[in-house]
Protein backbone atom coordinates (compact mmCIF):
# COMPACT_ATOMS: atom_id res chain seq x y z
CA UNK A 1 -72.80 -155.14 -69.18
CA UNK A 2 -72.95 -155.19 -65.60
CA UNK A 3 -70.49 -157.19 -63.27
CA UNK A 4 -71.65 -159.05 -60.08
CA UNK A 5 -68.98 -158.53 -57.26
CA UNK A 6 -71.27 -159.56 -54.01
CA UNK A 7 -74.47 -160.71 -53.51
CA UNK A 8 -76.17 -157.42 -53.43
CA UNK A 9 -75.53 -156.52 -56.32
CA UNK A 10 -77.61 -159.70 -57.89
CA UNK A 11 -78.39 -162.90 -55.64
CA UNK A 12 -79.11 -165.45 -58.22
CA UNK A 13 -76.34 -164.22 -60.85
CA UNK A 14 -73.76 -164.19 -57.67
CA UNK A 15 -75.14 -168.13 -56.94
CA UNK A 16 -74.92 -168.95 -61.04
CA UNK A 17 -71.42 -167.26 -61.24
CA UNK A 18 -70.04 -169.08 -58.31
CA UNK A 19 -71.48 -172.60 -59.10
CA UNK A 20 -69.86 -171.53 -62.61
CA UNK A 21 -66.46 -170.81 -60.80
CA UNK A 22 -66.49 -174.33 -59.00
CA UNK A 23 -67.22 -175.84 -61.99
CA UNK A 24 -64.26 -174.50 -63.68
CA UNK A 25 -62.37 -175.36 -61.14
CA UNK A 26 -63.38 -179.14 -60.91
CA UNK A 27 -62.74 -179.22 -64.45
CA UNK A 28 -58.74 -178.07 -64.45
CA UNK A 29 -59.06 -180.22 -61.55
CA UNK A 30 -60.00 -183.08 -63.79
CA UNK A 31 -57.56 -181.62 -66.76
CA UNK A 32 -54.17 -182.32 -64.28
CA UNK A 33 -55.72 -185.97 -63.12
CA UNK A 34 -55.50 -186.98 -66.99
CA UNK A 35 -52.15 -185.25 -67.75
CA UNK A 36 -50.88 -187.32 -64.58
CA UNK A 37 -52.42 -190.30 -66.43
CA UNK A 38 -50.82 -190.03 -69.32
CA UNK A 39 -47.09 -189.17 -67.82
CA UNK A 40 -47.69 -192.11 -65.72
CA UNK A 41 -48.91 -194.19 -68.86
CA UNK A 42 -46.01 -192.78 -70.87
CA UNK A 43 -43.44 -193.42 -68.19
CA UNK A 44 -45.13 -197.39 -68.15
CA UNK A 45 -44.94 -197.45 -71.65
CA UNK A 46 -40.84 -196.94 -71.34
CA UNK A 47 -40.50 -199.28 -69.23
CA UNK A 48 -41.95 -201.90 -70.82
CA UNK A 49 -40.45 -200.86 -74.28
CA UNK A 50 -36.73 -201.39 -72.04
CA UNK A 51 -37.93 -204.93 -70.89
CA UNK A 52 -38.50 -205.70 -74.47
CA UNK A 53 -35.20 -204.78 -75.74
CA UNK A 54 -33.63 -206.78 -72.76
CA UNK A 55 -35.74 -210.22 -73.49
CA UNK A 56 -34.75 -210.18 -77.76
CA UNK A 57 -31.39 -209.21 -76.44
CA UNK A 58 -31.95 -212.61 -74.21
CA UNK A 59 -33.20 -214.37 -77.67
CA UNK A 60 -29.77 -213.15 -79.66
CA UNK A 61 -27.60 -214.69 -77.28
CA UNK A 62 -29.70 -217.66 -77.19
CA UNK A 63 -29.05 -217.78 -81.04
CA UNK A 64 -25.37 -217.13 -80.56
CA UNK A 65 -25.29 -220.56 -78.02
CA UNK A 66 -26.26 -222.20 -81.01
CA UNK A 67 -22.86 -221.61 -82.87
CA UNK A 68 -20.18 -224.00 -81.55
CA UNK A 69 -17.30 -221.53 -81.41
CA UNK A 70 -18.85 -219.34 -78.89
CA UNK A 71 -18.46 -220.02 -74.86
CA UNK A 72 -21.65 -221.09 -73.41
CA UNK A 73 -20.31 -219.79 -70.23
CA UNK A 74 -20.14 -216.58 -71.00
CA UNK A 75 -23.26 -216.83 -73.38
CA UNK A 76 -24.95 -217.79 -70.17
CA UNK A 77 -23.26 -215.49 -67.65
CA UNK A 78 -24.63 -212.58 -70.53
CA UNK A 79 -28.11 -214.06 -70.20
CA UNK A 80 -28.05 -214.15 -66.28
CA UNK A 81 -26.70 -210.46 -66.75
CA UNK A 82 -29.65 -208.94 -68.55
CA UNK A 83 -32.22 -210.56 -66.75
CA UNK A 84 -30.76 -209.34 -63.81
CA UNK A 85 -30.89 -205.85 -65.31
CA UNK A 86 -34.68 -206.59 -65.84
CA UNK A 87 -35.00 -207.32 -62.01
C-alpha cells in the first residue's frame, strides 16, 4: 500500500485525502457543538427540576396556611422566601 505525503507523489489521491481530512475535521467539529448541546440542555434541565421543587415546596406551605394553629406570618414570610430563592 502506498502512502501519499505531497502532491507528487499522487495529485488526485493528495486532493481526495485532504478533502477527506477536512471532512473529518468538520465532523469532530460538529461532535463538540452537540456535546455542548447537551451539557447546556442538561445544565437547563437542573434548573428547571430546582424551580420545581421550590413551587410544590410553595404548594406545602400553602396547605400548611390551611391549618389554624400555624402562623400565617411566617407561612407567608416562608413563601416570600422561596420565591425569592427562585428569583
Amino acid at each position: 500500500m502506498k502512502k501519499i505525503n505531497s502532491v507528487g507523489d499522487d495529485t488526485s489521491g493528495f486532493k481526495v485525502g485532504k478533502e477527506l481530512e477536512a471532512g473529518n475535521l468538520k465532523m469532530k467539529a460538529q461532535l463538540n457543538n452537540i456535546s455542548s448541546g447537551k451539557n447546556w440542555l442538561s445544565t437547563a434541565e437542573s434548573a428547571l427540576i430546582l424551580v420545581d421543587d421550590k413551587l410544590n415546596q410553595i404548594i406545602a406551605k400553602q396547605e400548611d396556611a390551611k391549618d389554624p394553629l400555624k402562623s400565617s406570618t411566617s407561612l407567608q414570610n416562608d413563601i416570600k422566601a422561596i420565591a425569592d430563592e427562585i428569583q
